[in-house]
PDB file of N, CA and C in Angstrom:
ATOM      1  N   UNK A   1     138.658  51.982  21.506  1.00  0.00           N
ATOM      2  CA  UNK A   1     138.924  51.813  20.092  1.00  0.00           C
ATOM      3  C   UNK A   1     140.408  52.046  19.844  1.00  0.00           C
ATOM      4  N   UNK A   2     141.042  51.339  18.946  1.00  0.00           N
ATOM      5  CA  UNK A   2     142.417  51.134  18.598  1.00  0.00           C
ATOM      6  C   UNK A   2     142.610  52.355  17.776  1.00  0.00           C
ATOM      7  N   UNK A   3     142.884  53.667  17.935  1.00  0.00           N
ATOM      8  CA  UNK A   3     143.471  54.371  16.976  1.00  0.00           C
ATOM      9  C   UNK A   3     144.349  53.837  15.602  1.00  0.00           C
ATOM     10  N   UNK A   4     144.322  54.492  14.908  1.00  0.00           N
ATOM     11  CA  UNK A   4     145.224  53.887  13.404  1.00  0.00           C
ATOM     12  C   UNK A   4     145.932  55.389  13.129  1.00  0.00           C
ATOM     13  N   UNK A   5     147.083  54.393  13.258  1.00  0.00           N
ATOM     14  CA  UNK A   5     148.469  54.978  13.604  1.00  0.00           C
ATOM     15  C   UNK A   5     149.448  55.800  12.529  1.00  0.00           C
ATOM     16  N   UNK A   6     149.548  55.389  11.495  1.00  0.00           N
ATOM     17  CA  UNK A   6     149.951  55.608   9.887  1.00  0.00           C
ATOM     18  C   UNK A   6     148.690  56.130   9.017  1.00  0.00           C
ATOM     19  N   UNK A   7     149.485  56.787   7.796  1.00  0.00           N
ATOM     20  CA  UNK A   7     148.571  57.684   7.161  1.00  0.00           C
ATOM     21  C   UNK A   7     148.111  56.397   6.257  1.00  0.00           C
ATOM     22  N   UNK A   8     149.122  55.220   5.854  1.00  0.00           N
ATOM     23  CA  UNK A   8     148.528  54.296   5.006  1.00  0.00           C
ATOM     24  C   UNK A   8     147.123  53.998   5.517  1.00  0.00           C
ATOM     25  N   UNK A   9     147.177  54.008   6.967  1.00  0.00           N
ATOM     26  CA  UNK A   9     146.074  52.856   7.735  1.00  0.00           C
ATOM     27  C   UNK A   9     145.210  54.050   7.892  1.00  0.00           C
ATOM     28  N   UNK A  10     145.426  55.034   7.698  1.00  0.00           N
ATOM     29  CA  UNK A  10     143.941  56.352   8.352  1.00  0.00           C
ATOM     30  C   UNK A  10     143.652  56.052   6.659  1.00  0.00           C
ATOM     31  N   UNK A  11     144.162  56.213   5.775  1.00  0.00           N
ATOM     32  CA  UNK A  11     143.408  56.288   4.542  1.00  0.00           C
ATOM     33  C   UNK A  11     143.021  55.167   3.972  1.00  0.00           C
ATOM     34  N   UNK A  12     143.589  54.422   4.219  1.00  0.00           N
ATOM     35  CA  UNK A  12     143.022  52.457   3.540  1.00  0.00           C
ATOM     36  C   UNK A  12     142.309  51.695   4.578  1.00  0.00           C
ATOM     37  N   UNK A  13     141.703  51.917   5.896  1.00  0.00           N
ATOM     38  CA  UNK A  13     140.862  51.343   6.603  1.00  0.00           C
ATOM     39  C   UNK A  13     139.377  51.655   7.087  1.00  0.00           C
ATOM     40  N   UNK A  14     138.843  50.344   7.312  1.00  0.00           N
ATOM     41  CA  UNK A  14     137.145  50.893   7.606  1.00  0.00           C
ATOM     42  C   UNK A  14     136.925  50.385   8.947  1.00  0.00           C
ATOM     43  N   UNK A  15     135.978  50.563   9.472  1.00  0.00           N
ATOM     44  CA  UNK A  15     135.749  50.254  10.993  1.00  0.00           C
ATOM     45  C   UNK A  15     134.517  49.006  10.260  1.00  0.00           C
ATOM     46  N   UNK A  16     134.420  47.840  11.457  1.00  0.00           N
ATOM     47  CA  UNK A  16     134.075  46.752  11.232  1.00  0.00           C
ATOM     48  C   UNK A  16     133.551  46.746  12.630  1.00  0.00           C
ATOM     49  N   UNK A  17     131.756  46.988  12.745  1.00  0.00           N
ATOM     50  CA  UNK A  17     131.070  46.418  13.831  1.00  0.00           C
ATOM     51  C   UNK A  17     130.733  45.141  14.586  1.00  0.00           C
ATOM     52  N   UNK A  18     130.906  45.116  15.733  1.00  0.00           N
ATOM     53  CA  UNK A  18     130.386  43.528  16.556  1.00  0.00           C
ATOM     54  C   UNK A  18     129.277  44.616  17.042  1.00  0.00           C
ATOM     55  N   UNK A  19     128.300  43.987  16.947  1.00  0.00           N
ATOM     56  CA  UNK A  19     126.926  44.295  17.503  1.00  0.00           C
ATOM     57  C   UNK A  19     127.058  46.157  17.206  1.00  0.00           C
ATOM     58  N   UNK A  20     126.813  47.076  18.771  1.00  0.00           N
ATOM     59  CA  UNK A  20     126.777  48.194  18.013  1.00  0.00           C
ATOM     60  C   UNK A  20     127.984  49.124  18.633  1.00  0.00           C
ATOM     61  N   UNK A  21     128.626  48.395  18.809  1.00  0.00           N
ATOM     62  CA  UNK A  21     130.440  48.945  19.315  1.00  0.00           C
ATOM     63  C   UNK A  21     131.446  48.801  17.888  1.00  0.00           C
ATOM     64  N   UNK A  22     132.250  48.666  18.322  1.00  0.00           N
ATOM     65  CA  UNK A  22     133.718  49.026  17.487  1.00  0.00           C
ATOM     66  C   UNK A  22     133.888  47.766  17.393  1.00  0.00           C
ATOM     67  N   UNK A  23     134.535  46.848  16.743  1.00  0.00           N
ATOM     68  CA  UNK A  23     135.350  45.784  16.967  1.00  0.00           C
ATOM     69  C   UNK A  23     136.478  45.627  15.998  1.00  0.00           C
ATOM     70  N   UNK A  24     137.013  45.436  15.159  1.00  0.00           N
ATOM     71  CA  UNK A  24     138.419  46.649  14.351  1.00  0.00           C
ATOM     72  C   UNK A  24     138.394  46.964  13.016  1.00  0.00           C
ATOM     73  N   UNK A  25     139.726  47.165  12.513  1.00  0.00           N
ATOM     74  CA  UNK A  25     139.842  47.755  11.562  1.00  0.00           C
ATOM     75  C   UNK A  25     140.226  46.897  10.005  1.00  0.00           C
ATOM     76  N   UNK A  26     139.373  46.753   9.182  1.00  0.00           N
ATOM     77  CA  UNK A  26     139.988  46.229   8.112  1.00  0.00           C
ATOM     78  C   UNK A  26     140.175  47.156   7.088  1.00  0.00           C
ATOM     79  N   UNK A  27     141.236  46.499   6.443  1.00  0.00           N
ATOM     80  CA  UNK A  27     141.932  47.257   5.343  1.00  0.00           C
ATOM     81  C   UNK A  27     141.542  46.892   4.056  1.00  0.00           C
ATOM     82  N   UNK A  28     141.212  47.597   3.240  1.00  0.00           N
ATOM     83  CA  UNK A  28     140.826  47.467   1.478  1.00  0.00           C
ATOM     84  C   UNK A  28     142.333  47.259   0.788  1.00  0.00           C
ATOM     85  N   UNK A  29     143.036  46.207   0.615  1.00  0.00           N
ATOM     86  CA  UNK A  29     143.947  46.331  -0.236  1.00  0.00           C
ATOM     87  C   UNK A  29     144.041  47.475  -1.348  1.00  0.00           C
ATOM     88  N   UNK A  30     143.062  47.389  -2.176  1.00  0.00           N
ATOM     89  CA  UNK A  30     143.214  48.253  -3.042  1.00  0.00           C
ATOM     90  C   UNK A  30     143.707  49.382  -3.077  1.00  0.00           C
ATOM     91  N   UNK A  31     142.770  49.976  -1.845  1.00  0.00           N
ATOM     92  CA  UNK A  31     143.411  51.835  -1.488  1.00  0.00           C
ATOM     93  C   UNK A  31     144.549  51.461  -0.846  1.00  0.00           C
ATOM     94  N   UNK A  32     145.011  50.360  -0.043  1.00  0.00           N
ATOM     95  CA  UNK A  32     146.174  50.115   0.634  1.00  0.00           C
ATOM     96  C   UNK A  32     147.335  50.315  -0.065  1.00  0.00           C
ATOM     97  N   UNK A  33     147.513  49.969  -1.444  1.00  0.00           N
ATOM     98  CA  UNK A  33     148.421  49.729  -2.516  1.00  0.00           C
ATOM     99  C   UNK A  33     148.035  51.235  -3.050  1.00  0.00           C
ATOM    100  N   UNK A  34     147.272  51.841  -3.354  1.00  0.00           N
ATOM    101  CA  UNK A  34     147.010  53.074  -3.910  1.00  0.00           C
ATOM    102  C   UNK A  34     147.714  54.285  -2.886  1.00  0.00           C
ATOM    103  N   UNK A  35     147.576  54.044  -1.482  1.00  0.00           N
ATOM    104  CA  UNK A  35     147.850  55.125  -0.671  1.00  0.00           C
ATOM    105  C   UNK A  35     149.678  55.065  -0.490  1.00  0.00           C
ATOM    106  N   UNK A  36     149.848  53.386  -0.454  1.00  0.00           N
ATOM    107  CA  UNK A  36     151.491  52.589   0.054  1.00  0.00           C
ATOM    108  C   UNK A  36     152.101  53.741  -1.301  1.00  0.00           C
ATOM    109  N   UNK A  37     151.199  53.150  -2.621  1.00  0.00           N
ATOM    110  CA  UNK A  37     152.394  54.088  -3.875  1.00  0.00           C
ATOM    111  C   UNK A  37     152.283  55.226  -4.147  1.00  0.00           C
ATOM    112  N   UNK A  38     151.405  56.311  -3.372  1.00  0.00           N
ATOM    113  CA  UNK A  38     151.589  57.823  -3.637  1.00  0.00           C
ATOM    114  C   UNK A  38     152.409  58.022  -2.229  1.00  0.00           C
ATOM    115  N   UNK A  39     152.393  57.329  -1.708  1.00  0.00           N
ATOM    116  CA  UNK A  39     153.611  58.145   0.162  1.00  0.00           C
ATOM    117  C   UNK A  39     155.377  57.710  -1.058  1.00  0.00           C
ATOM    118  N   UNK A  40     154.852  56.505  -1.314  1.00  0.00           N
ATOM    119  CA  UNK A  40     156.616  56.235  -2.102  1.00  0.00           C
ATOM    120  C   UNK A  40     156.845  57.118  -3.112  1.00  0.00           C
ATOM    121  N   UNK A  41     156.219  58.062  -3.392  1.00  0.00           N
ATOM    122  CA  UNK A  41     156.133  58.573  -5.035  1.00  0.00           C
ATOM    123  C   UNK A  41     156.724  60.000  -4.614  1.00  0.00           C
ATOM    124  N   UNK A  42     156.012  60.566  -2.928  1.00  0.00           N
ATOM    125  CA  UNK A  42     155.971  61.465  -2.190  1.00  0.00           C
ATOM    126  C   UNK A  42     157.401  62.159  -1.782  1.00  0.00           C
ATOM    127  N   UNK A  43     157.819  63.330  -1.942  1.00  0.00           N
ATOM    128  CA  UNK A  43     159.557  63.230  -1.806  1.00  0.00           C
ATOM    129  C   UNK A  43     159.845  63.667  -0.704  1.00  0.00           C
ATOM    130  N   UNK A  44     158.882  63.630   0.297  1.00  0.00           N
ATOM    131  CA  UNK A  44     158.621  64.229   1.925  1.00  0.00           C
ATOM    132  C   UNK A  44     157.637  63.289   2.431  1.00  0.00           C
ATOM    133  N   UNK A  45     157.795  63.321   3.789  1.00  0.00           N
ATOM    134  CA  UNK A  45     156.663  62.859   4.967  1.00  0.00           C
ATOM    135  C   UNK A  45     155.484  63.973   5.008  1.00  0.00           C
ATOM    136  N   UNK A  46     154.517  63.661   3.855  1.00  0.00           N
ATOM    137  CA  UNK A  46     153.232  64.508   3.939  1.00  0.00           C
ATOM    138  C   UNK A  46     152.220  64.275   5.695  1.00  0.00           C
ATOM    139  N   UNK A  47     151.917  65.561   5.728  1.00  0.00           N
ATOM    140  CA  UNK A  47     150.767  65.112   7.022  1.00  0.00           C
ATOM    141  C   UNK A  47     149.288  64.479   6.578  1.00  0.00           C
ATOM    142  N   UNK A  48     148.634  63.921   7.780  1.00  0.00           N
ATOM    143  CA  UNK A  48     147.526  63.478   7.256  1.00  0.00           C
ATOM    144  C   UNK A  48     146.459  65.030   6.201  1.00  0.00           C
ATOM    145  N   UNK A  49     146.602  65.885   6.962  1.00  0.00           N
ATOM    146  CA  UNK A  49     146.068  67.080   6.324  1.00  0.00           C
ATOM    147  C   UNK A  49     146.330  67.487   4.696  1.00  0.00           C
ATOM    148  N   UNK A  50     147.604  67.053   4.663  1.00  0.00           N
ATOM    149  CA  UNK A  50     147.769  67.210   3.374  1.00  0.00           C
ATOM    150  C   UNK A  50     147.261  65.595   2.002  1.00  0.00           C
ATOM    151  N   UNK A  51     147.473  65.016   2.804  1.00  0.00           N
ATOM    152  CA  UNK A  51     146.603  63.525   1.973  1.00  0.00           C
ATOM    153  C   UNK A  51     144.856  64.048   1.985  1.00  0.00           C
ATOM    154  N   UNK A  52     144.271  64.545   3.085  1.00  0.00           N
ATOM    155  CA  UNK A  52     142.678  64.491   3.278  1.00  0.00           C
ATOM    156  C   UNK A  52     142.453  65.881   2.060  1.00  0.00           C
ATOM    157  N   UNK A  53     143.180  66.869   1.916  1.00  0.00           N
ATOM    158  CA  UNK A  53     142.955  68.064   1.095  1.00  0.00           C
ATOM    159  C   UNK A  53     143.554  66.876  -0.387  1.00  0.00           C
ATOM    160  N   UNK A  54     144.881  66.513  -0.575  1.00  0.00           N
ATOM    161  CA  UNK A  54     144.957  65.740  -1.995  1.00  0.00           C
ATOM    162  C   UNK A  54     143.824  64.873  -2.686  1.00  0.00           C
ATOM    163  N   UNK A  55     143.249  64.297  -1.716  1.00  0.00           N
ATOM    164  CA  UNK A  55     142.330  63.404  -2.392  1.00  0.00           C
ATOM    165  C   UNK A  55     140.720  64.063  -2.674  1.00  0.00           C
ATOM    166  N   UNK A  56     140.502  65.306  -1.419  1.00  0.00           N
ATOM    167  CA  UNK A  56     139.040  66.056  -1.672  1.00  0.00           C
ATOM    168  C   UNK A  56     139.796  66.605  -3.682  1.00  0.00           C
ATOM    169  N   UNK A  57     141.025  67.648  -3.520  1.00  0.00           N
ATOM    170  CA  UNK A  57     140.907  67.624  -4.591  1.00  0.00           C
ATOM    171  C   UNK A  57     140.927  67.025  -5.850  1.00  0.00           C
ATOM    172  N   UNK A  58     141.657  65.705  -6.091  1.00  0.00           N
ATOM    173  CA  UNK A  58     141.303  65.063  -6.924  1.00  0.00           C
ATOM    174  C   UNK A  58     139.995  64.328  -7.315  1.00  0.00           C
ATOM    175  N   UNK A  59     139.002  64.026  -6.368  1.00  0.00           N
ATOM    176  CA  UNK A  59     137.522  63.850  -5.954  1.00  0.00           C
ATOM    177  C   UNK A  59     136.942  64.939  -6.945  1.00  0.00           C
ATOM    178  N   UNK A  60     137.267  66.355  -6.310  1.00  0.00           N
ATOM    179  CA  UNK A  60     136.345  67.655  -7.051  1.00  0.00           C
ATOM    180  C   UNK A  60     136.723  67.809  -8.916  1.00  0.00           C
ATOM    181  N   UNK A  61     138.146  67.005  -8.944  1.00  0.00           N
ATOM    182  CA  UNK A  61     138.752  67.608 -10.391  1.00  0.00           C
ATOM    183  C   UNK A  61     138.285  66.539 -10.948  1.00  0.00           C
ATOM    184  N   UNK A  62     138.141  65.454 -10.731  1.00  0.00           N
ATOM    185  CA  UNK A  62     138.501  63.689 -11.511  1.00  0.00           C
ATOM    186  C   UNK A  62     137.238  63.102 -11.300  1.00  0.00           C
ATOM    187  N   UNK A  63     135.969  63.293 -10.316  1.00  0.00           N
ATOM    188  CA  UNK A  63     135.133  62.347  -9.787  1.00  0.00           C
ATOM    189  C   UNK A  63     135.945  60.980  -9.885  1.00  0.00           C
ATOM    190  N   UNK A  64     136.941  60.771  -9.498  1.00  0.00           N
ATOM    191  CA  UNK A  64     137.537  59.551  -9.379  1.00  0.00           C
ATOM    192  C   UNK A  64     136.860  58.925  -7.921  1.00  0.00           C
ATOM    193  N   UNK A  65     136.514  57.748  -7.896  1.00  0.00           N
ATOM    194  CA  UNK A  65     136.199  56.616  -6.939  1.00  0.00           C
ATOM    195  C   UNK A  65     137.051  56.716  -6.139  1.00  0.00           C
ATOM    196  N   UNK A  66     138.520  56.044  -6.477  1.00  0.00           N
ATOM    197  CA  UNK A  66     139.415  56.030  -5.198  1.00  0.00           C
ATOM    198  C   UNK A  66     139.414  57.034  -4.137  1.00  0.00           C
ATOM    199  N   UNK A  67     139.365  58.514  -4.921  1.00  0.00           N
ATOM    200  CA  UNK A  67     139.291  59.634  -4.020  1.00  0.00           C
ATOM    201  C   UNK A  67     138.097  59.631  -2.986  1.00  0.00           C
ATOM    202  N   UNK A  68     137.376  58.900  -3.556  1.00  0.00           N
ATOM    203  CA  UNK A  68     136.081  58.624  -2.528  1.00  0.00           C
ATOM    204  C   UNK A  68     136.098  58.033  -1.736  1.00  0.00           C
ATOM    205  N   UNK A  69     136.730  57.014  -1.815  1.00  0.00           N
ATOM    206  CA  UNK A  69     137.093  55.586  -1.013  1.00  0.00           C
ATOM    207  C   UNK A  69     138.161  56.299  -0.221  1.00  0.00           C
ATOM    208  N   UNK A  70     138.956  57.177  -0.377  1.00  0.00           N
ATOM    209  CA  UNK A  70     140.294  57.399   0.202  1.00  0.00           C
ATOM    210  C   UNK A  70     139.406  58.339   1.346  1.00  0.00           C
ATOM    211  N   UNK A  71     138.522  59.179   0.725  1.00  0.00           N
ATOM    212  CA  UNK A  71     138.027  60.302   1.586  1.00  0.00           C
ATOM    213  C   UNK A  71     136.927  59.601   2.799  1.00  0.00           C
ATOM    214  N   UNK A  72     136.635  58.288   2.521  1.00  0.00           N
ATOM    215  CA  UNK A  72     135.477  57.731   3.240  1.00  0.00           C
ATOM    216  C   UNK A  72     136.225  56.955   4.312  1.00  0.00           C
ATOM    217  N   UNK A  73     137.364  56.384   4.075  1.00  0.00           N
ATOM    218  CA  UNK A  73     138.572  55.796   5.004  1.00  0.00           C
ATOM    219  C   UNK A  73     138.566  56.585   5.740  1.00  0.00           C
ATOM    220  N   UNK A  74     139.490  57.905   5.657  1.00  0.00           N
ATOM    221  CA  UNK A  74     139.888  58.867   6.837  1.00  0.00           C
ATOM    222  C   UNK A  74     138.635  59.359   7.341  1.00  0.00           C
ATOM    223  N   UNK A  75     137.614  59.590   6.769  1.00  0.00           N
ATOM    224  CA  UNK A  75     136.354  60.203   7.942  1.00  0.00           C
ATOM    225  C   UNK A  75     136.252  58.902   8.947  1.00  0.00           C
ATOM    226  N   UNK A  76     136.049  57.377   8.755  1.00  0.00           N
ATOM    227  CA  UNK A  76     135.906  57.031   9.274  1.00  0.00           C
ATOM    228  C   UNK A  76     135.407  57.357  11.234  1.00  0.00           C
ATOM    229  N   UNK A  77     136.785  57.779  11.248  1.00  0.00           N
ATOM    230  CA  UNK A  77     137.089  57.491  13.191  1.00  0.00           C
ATOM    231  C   UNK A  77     135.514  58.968  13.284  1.00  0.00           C
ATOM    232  N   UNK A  78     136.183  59.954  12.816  1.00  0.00           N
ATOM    233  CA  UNK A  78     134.875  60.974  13.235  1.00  0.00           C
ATOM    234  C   UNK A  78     133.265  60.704  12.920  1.00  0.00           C
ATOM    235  N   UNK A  79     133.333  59.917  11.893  1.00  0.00           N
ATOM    236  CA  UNK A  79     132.339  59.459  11.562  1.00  0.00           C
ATOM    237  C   UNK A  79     131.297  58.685  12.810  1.00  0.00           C
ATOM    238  N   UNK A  80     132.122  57.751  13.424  1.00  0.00           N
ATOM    239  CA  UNK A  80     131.988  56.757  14.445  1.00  0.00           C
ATOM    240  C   UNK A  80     131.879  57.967  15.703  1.00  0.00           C
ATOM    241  N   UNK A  81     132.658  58.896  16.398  1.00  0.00           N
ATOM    242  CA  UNK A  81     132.547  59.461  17.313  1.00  0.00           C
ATOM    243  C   UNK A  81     130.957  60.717  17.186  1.00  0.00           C
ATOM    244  N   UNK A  82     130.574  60.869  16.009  1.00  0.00           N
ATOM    245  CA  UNK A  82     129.335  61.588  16.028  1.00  0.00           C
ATOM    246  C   UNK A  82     128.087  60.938  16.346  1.00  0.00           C
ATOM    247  N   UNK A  83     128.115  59.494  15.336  1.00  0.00           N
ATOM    248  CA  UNK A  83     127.631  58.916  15.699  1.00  0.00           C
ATOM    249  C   UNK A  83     127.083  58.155  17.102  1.00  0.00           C
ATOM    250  N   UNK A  84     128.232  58.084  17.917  1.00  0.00           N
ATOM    251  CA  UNK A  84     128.310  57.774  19.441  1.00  0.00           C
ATOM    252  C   UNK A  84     127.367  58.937  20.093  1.00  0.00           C
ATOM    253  N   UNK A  85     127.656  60.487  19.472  1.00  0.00           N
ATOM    254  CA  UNK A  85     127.227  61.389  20.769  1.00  0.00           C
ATOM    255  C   UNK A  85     125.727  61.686  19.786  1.00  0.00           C
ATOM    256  N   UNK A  86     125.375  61.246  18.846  1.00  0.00           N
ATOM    257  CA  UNK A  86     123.894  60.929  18.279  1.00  0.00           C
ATOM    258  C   UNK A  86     123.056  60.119  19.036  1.00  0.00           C
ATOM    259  N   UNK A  87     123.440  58.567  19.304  1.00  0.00           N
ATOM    260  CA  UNK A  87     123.441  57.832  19.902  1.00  0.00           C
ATOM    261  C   UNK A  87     122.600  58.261  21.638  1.00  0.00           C
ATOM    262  N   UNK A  88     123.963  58.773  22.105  1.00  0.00           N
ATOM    263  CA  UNK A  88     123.112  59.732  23.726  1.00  0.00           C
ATOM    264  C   UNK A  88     122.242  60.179  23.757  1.00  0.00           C
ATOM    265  N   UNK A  89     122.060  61.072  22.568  1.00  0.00           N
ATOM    266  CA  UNK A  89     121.503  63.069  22.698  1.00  0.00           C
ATOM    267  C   UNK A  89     120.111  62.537  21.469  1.00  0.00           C
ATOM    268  N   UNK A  90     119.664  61.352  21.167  1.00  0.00           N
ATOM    269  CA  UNK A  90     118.505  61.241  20.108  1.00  0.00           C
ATOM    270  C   UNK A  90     117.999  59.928  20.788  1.00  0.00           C
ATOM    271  N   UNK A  91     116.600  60.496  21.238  1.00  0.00           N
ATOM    272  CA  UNK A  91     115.569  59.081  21.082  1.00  0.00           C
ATOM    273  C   UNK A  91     115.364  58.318  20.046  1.00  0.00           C
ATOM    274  N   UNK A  92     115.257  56.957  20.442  1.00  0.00           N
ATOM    275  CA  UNK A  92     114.620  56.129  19.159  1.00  0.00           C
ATOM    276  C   UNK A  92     115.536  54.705  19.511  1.00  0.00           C
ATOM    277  N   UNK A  93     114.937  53.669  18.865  1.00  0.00           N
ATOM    278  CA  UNK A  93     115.584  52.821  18.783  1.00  0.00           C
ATOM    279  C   UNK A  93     117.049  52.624  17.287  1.00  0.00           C
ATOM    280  N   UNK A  94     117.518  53.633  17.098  1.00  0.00           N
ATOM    281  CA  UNK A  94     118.584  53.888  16.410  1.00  0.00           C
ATOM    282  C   UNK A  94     119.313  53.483  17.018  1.00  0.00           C
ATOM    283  N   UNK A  95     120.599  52.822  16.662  1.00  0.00           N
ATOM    284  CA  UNK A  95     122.073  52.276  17.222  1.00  0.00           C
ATOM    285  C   UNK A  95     123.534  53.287  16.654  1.00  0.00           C
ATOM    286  N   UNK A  96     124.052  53.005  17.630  1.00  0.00           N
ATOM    287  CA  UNK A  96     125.583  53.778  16.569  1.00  0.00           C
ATOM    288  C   UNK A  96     125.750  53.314  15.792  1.00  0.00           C
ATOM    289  N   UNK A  97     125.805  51.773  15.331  1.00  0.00           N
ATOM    290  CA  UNK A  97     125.996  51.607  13.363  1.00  0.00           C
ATOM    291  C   UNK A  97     125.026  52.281  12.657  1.00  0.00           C
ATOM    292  N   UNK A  98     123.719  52.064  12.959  1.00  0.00           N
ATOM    293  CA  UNK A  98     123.115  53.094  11.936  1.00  0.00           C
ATOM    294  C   UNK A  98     123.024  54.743  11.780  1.00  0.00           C
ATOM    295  N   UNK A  99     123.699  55.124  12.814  1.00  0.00           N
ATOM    296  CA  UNK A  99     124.171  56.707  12.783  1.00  0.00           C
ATOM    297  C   UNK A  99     125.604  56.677  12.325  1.00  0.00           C
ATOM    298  N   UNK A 100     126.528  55.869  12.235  1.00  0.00           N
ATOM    299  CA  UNK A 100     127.512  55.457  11.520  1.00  0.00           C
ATOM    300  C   UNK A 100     127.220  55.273   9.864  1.00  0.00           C
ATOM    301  N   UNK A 101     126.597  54.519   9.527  1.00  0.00           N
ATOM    302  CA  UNK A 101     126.348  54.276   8.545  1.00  0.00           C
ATOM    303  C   UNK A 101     125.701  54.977   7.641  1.00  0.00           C
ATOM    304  N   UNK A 102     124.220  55.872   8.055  1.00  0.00           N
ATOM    305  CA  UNK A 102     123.719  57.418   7.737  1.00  0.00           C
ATOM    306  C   UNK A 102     124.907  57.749   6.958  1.00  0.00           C
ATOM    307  N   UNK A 103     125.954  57.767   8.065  1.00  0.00           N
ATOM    308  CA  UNK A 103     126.781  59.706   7.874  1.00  0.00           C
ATOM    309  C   UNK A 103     127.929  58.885   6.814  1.00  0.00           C
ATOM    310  N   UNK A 104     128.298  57.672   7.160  1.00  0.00           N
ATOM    311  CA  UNK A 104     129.546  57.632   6.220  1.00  0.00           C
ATOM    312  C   UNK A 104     128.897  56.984   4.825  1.00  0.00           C
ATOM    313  N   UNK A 105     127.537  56.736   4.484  1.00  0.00           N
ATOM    314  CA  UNK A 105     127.030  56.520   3.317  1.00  0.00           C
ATOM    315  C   UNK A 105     127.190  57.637   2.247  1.00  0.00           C
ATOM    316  N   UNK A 106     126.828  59.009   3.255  1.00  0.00           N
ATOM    317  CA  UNK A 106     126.596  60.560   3.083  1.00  0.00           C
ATOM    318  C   UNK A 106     127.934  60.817   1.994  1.00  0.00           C
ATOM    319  N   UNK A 107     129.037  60.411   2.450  1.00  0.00           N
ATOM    320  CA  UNK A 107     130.373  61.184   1.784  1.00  0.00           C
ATOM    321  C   UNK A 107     130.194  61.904   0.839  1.00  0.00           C
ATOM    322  N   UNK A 108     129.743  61.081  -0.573  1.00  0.00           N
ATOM    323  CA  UNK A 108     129.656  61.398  -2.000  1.00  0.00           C
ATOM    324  C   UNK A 108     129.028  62.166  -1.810  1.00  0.00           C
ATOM    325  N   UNK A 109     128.114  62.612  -1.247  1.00  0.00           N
ATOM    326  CA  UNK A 109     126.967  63.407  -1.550  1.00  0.00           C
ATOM    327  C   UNK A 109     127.830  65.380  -0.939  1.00  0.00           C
ATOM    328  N   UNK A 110     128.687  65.230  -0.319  1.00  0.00           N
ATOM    329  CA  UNK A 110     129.398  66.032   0.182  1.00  0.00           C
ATOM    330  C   UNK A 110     129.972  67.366  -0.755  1.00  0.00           C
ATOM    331  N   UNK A 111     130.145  66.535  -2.416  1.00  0.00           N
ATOM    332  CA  UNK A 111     130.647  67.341  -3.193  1.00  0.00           C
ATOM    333  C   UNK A 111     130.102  68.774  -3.519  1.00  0.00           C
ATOM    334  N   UNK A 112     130.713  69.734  -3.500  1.00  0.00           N
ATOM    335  CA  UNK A 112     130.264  71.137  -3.147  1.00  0.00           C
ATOM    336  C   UNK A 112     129.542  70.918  -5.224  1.00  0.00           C
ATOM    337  N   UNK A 113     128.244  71.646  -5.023  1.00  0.00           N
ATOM    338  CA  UNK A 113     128.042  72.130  -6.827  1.00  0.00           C
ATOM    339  C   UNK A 113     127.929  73.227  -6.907  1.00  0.00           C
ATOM    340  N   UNK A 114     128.472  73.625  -8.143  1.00  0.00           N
ATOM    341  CA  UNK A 114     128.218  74.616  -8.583  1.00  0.00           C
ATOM    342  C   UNK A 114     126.787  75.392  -8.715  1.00  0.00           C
ATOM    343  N   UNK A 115     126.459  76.454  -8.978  1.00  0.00           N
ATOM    344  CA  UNK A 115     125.553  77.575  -8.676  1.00  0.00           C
ATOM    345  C   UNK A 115     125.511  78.459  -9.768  1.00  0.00           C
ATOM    346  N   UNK A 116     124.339  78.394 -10.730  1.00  0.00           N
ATOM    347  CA  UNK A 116     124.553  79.512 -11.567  1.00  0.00           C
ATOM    348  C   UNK A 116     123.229  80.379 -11.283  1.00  0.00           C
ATOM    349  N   UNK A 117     123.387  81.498 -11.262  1.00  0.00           N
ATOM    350  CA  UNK A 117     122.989  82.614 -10.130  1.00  0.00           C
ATOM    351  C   UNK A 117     122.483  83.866 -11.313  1.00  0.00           C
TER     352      UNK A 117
END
């Protein structure tokens, strides 16, 4: 699998299956242009760590979409590598896209709730 190299491309790309392997990466313009104008806006070279924490928090403050879309981009690659060692370690006629697909459907559902106790 082709690693993605730039924070534009870890946050604006999805993995695109041939059968039940990898075959590459396409990009959502949208978040592409969304991620291209917060790095230009940015008055430093942020790390990916600091984009994956910016967007969980705007996600938790805004329920904004993009943040979802931004947060579902970068899981991607791990997404795909759990899936792979699911794949080994679980009987069934399950494939890595659909243990792919399970977990990166999952995202939204990720949001921590509140608890009144």
């Amino acid at each position: 699998m082709h690693l993605r190299q730039n924070i534009i491309e870890i946050f604006s790309t999805f993995m695109l299956f041939k059968g039940d392997s990898f075959d590459h990466w396409v990009t959502d313009s949208k978040l592409r242009r969304s991620m291209h104008n917060c790095v230009e806006e940015s008055s430093k070279q942020e790390s990916e760590i600091f984009w994956a924490i910016y967007w969980h928090r705007i996600w938790q403050t805004q329920a904004s979409p993009i943040a979802v879309a931004h947060i579902a981009a970068y899981l991607q690659e791990v997404c795909y590598w759990v899936a792979r060692k699911m794949k080994m370690n679980v009987l069934g006629q399950h494939s890595v896209a659909d243990f792919f697909q399970t977990a990166i459907a999952r995202v939204d559902f990720c949001k921590p709730h509140t608890r009144d106790f």
